[in-house]
Every structure is written in structure tokens, then in C-alpha cells.
Protein backbone atom coordinates (compact mmCIF):
# COMPACT_ATOMS: atom_id res chain seq x y z
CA UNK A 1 -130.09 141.36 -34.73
CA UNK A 2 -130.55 138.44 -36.32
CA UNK A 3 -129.36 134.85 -35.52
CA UNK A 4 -127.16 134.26 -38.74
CA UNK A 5 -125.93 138.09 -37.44
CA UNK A 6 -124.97 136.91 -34.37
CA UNK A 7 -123.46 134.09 -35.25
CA UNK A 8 -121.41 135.98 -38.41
CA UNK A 9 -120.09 138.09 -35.68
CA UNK A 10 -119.23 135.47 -33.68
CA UNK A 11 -117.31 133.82 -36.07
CA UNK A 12 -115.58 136.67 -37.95
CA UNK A 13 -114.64 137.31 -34.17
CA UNK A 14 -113.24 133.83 -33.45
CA UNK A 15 -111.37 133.42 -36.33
CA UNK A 16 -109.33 136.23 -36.11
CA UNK A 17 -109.38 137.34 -32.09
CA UNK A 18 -106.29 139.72 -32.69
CA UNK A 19 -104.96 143.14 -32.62
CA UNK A 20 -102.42 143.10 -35.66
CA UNK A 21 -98.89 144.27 -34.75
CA UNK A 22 -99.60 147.54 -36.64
CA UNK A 23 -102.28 148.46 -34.46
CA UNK A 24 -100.49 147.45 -31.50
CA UNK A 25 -97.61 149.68 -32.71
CA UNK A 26 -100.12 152.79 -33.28
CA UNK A 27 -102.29 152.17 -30.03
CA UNK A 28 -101.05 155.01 -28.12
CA UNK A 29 -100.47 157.47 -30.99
CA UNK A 30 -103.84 157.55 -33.10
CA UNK A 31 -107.05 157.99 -31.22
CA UNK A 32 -108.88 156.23 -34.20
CA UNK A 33 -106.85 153.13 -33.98
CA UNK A 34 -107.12 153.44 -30.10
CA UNK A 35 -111.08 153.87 -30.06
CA UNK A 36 -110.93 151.16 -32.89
CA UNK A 37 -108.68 149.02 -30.63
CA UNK A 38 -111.09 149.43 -27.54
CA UNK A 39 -114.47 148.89 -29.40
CA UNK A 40 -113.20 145.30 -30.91
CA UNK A 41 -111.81 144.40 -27.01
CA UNK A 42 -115.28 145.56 -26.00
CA UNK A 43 -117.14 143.12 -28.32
CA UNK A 44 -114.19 140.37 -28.01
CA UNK A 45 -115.52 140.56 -23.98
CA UNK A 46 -118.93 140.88 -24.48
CA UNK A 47 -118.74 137.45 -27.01
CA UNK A 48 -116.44 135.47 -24.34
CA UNK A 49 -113.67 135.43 -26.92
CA UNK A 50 -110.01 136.38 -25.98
CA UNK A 51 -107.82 138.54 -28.01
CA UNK A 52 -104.37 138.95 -28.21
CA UNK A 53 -102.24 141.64 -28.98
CA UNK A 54 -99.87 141.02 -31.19
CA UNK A 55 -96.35 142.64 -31.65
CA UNK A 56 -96.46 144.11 -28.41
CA UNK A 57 -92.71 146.03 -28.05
CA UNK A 58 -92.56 148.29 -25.49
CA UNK A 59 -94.33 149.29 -21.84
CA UNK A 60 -95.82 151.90 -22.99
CA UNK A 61 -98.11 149.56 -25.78
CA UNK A 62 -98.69 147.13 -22.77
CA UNK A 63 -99.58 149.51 -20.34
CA UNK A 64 -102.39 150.93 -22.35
CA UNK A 65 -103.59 147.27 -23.70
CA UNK A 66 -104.29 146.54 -20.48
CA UNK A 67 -105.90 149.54 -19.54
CA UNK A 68 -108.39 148.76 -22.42
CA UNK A 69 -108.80 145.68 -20.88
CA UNK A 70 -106.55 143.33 -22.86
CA UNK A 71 -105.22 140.31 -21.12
CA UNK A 72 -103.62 139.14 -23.85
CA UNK A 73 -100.19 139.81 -25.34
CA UNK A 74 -97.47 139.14 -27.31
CA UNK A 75 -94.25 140.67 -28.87
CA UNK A 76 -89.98 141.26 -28.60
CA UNK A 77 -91.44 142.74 -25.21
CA UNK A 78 -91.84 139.30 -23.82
CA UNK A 79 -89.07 137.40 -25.37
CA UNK A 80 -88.13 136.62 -29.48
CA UNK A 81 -90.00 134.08 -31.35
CA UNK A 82 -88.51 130.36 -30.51
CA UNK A 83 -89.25 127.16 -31.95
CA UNK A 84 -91.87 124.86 -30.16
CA UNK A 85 -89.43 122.80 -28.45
CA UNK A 86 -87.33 125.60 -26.69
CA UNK A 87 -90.85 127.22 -25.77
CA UNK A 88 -92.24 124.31 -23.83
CA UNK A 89 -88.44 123.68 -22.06
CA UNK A 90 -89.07 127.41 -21.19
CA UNK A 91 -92.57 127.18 -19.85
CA UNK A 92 -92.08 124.36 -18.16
CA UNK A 93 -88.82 126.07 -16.49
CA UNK A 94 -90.64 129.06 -15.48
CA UNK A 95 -93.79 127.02 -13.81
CA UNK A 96 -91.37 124.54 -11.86
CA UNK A 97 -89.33 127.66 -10.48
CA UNK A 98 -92.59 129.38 -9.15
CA UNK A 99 -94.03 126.37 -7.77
CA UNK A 100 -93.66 126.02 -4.13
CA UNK A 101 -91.27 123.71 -2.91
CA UNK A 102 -93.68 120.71 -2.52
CA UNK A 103 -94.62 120.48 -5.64
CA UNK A 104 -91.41 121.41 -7.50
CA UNK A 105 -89.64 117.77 -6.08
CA UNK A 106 -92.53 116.54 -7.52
CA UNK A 107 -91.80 118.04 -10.98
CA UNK A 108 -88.57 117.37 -11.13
């Protein structure tokens, strides 16, 4: 391959480093979409990129994400979309209640 190939890839890759919500929702149904699926995680690795699922709703869709090797997810699974406000308060929540108790007097 080429350079300008390589780097085309690259960038198609990096601009869009996501399993649509339709493909999510098909994963585990249609081998095409699943071999699809696990070929674009395979190049999204073998790049250094990350890619996210997207619309990820039940279990079952995560389950087999990850078993493709997708570390990446999001959906209703995890919680409804929230403004950008409420997010970080919930973040931030979340990191000071797992923090041992040291460091969450700190935080507070």
C-alpha cells in the first residue's frame, strides 16, 4: 500500500471511529453485520484508533462487543443522554465514591 493509502485509511478511520446504533442493534443477529463489525474493530486496533459503539441497549449487544474486542460503548444501557453539566456532576460523583478514603477528603 501506498502512503496517501495509508494515510486515507487512517483518516477515514479517525473521523468516524464508530459502530452506528443500527449496527450495534443488528450485531448479534446478522453474521454480515457481525463479520463487518469485527473486521472494522480489527483495523480500528491495528491503526491505534478507538471505536465506540454506539446505541448499545441491552447485555446481550455488550456482551458480544466486547467479545470482538470493543472497549468502547455507549447507549440507554448505560444511562439516557444528559446535558454536559449533569454529566460531569455525575462523573465526578461516581470517581469521588470509588476513590479510597484518602483521597475522597481530598476531593471533597
Amino acid at each position: 500500500a501506498t502512503l496517501s493509502g495509508r494515510m486515507d485509511l487512517t483518516r477515514l478511520l479517525a473521523a468516524h471511529p464508530t459502530l452506528t446504533p443500527y449496527i450495534t442493534f443488528e450485531i448479534t443477529e446478522d453474521v454480515f453485520i457481525n463479520r463487518s463489525a469485527a473486521g472494522f474493530l480489527s483495523i480500528g486496533a491495528g491503526l491505534g484508533v478507538a471505536v465506540i459503539a454506539e446505541g448499545v441497549e441491552t447485555t446481550d449487544q455488550l456482551q458480544h462487543l466486547r467479545r470482538l474486542g470493543c472497549r468502547f460503548a455507549q447507549g440507554y444501557l448505560f444511562g439516557k443522554a444528559m446535558p454536559l453539566a449533569e454529566t460531569r456532576i455525575r462523573l465526578f460523583t461516581e470517581q469521588v465514591a470509588s476513590a479510597p478514603a484518602d483521597i475522597k477528603r481530598v476531593a471533597i
